[in-house]
Protein backbone atom coordinates (compact mmCIF):
# COMPACT_ATOMS: atom_id res chain seq x y z
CA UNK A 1 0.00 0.00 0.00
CA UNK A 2 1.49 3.78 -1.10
CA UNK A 3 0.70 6.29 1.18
CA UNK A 4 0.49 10.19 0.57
CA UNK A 5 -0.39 13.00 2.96
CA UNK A 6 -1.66 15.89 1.29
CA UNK A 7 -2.19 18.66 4.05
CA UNK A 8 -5.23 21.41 3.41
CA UNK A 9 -6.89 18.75 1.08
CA UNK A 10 -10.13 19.73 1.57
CA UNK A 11 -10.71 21.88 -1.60
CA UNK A 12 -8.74 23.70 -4.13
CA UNK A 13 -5.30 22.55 -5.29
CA UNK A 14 -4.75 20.17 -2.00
CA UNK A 15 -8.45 18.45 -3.43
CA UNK A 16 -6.99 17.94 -6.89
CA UNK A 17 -3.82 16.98 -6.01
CA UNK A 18 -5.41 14.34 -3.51
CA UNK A 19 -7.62 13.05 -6.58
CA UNK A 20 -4.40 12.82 -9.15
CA UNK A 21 -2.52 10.76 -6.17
CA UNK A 22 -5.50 8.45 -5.35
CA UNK A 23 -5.52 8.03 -9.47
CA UNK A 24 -2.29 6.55 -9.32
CA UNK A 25 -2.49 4.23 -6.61
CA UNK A 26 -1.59 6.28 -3.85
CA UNK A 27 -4.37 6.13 -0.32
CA UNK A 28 -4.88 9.31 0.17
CA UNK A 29 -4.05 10.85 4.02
CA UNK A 30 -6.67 14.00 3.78
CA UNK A 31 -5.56 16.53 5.99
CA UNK A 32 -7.62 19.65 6.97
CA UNK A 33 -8.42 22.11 10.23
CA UNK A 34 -11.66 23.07 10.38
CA UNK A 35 -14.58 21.91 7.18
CA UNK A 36 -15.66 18.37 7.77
CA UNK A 37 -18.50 18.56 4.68
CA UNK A 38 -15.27 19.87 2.37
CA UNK A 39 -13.05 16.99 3.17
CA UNK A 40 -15.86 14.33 3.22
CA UNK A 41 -16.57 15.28 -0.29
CA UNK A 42 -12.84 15.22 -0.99
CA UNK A 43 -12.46 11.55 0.32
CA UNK A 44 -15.92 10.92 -1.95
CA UNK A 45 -13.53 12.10 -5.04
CA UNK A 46 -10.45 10.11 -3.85
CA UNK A 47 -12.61 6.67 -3.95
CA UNK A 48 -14.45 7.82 -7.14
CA UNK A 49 -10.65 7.78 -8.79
CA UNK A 50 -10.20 4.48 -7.80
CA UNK A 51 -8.13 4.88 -4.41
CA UNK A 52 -9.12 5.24 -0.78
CA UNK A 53 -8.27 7.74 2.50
CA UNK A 54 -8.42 9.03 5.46
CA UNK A 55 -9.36 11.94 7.19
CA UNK A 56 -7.13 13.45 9.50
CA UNK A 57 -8.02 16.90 11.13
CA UNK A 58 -5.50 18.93 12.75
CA UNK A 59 -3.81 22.44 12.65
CA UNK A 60 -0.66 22.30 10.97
CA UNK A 61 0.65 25.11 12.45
CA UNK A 62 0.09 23.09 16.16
CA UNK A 63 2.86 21.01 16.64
CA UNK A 64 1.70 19.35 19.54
CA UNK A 65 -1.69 18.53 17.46
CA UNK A 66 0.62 17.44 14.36
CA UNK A 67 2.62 14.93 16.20
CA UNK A 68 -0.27 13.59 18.34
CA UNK A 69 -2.52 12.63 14.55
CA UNK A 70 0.69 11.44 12.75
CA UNK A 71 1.61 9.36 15.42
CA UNK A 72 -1.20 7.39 16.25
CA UNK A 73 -1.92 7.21 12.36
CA UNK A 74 1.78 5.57 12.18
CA UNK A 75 1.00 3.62 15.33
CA UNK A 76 -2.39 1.70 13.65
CA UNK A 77 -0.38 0.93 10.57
CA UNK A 78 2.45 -1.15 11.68
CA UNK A 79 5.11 -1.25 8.85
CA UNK A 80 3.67 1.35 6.62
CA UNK A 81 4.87 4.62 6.21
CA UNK A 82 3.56 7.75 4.01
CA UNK A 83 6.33 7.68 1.15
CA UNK A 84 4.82 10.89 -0.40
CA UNK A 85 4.30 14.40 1.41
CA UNK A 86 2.39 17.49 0.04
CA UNK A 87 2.58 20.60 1.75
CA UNK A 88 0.00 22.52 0.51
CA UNK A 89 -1.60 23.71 3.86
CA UNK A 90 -1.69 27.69 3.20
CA UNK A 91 -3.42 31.25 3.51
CA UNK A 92 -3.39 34.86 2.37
CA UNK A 93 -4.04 37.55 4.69
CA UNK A 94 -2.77 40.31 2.22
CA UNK A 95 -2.50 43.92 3.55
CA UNK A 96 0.45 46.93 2.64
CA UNK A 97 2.71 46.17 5.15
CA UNK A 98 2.25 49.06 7.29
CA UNK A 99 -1.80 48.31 7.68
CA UNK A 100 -0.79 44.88 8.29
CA UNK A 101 -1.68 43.04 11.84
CA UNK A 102 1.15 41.42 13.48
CA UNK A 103 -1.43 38.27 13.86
CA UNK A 104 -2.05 38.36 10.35
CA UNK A 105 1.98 38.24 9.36
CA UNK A 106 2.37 35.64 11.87
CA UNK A 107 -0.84 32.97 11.07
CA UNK A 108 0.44 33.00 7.11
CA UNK A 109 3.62 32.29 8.27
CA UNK A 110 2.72 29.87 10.98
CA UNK A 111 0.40 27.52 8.85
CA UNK A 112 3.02 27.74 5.75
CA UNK A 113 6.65 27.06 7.68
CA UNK A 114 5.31 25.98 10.92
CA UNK A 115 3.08 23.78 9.29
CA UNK A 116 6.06 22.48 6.73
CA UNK A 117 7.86 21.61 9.47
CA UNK A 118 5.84 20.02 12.15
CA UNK A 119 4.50 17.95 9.07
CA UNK A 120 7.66 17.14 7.59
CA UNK A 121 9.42 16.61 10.83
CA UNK A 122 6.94 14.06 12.05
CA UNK A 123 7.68 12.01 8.85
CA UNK A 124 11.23 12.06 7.47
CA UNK A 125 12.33 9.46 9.51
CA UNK A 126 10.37 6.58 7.77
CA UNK A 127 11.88 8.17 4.63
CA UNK A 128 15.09 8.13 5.35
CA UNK A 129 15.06 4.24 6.67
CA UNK A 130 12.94 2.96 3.76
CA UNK A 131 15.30 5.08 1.38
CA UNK A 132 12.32 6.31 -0.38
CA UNK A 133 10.07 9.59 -0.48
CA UNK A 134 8.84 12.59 -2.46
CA UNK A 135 8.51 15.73 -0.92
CA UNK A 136 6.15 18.06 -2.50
CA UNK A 137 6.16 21.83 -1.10
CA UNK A 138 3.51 24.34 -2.48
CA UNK A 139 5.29 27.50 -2.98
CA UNK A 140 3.74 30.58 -5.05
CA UNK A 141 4.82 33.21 -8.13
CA UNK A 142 4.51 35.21 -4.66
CA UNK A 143 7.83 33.84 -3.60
CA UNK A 144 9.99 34.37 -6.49
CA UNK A 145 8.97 38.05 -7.31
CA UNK A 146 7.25 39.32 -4.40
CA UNK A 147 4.10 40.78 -5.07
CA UNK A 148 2.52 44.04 -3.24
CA UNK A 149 0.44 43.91 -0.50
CA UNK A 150 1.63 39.95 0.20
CA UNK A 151 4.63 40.81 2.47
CA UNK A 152 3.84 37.84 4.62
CA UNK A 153 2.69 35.51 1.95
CA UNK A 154 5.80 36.38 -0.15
CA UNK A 155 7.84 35.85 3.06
CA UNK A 156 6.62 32.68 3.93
CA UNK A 157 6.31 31.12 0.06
CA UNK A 158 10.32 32.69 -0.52
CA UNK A 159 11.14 30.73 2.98
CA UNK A 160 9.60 27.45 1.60
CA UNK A 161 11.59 27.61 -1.71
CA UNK A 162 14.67 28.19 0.50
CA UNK A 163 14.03 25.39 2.65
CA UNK A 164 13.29 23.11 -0.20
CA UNK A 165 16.22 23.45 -1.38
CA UNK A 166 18.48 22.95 1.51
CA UNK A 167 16.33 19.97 3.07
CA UNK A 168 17.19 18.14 -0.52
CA UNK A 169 20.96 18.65 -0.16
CA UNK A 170 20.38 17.22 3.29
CA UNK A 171 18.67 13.89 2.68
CA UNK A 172 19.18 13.12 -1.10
CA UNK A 173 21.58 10.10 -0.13
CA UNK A 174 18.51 8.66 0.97
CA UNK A 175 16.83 8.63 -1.90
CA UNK A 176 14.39 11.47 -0.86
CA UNK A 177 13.75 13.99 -3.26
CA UNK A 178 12.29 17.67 -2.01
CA UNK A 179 11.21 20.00 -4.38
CA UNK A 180 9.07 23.05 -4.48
CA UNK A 181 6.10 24.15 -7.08
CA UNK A 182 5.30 27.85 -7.87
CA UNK A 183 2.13 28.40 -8.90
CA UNK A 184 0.82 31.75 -10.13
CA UNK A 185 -2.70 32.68 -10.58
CA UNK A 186 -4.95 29.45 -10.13
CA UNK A 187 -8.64 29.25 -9.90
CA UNK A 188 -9.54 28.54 -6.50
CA UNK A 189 -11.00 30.63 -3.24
CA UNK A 190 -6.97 31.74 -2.49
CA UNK A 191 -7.62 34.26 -4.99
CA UNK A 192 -11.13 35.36 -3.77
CA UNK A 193 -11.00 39.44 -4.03
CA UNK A 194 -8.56 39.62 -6.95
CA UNK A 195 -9.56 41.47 -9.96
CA UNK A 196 -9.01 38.06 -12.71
CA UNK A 197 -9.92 40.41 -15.47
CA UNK A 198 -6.97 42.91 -14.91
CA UNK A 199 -5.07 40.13 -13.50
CA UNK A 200 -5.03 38.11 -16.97
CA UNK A 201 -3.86 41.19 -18.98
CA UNK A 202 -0.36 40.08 -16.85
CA UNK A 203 -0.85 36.70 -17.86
CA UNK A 204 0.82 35.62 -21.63
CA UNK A 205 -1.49 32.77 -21.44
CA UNK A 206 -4.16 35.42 -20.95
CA UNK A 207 -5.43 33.24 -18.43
CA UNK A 208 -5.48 31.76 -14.51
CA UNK A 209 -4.92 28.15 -13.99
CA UNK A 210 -6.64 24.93 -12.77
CA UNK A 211 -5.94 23.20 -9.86
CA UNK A 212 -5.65 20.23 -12.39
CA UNK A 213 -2.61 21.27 -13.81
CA UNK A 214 -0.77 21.79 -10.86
CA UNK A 215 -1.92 18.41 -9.74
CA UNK A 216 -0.83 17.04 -12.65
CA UNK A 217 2.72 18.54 -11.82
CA UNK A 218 2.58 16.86 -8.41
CA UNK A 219 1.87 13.87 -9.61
CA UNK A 220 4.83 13.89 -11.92
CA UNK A 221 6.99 14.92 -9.33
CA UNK A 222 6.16 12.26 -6.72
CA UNK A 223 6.56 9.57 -10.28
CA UNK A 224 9.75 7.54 -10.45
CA UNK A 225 9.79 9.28 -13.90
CA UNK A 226 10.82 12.50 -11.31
CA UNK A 227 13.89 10.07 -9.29
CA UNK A 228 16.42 12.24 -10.72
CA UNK A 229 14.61 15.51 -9.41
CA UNK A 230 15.29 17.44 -6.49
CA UNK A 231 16.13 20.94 -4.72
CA UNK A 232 14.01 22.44 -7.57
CA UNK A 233 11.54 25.12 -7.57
CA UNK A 234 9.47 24.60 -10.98
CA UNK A 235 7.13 27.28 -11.93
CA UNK A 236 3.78 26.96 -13.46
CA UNK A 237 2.35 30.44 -14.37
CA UNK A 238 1.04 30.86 -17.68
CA UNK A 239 4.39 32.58 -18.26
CA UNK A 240 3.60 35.18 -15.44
CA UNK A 241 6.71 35.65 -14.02
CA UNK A 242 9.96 33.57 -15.98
């Protein structure tokens, strides 16, 4: 049995990356914090590609919560291990930087590099002694350029990228691979409030993306076809920001 943990799969791109993974094989691990009817009807999709999950509620950014689910998952499967990792768990609470709430710096930054490690943390070690894993991190166009009124988001997306590509230098003797996708403009509720009309005039493709499409990166990157992948932050923007 594969495992993968996709954290904040209830909708958007962590629902359609659990729904590629549970199309090739993988049982999906469905973490979320808060909407039970939003994960349910992820878990429906998983089994309708073919696969099966779980649900598993807790707060990334709560490491005492993180270790407490991932170890008694790890303790009622006996010799199983999650072999793929997708940290996707993430929010915007944009603002200029001199309106901006110190909560609302730190809870982006919390969820996205608290969150990456607590998860992470919790399970690199079965990685490391089955000499297998994929590590998935969910970066943004936010990261690489920076973008106005996302001082926080930018912060914590550039931090991810940064990480990703120092946690593959550490453990790629192991045959773990970490890399890092950038998306830009996709269409889910993350970009809620955004004008998508002036927006796409930025856009060569002249338009945002699926949550399909970056799925369907994921799921190439967690592929054997991907073995020879890693400390890599791939962009996938519509030609955005190159």
């Amino acid at each position: 049995m594969k495992y993968a943990l996709v954290t904040g799969a209830s909708r958007g791109i962590g629902r359609a990356v659990s729904v590629k993974l549970a199309s090739m094989g993988f049982n999906i691990l469905i973490n979320y914090t808060s909407n039970d009817q939003k994960a349910e009807e992820t878990l429906a999709m998983v089994r309708e590609a073919g696969s099966d999950g779980e649900l598993m509620k807790f707060d990334v950014s709560n490491a005492e919560d993180t270790a407490d689910a991932i170890r008694k998952w790890q303790e009622s499967h006996p010799g199983e291990y999650v072999d793929v990792l997708v940290n996707n768990a993430g929010i915007r609470r944009d603002n200029l930087l001199i309106f901006m709430e110190k909560d609302d710096w730190n809870r982006v930054l919390q969820i996205t590099l608290d969150g990456f490690y607590n998860v992470t943390k919790a399970l690199l070690q079965p990685m490391l002694i089955h000499k297998h894993g994929r590590i998935i991190n969910m970066a943004s166009v936010s990261g690489l350029m920076g973008l106005p009124g996302q001082t926080n988001y930018s912060a914590a997306k550039g931090a991810i990228i940064a990480t990703t590509k120092a946690l593959a230098q550490e453990i790629g003797k192991k045959k773990v691979t970490v890399n890092a996708i950038a998306p830009g403009f996709v269409k889910t509720d993350m970009v809620e409030g955004l004008d998508e009309a002036e927006l796409k005039k930025q856009i060569p493709l002249n338009r945002f993306g699926e949550p399909e499409e970056i799925a369907a990166l994921v799921g190439f990157l967690a592929s054997e076809d991907a073995a020879y992948i890693t400390g890599q932050c791939i962009s996938i923007n519509g030609g955005l920001y190159t």
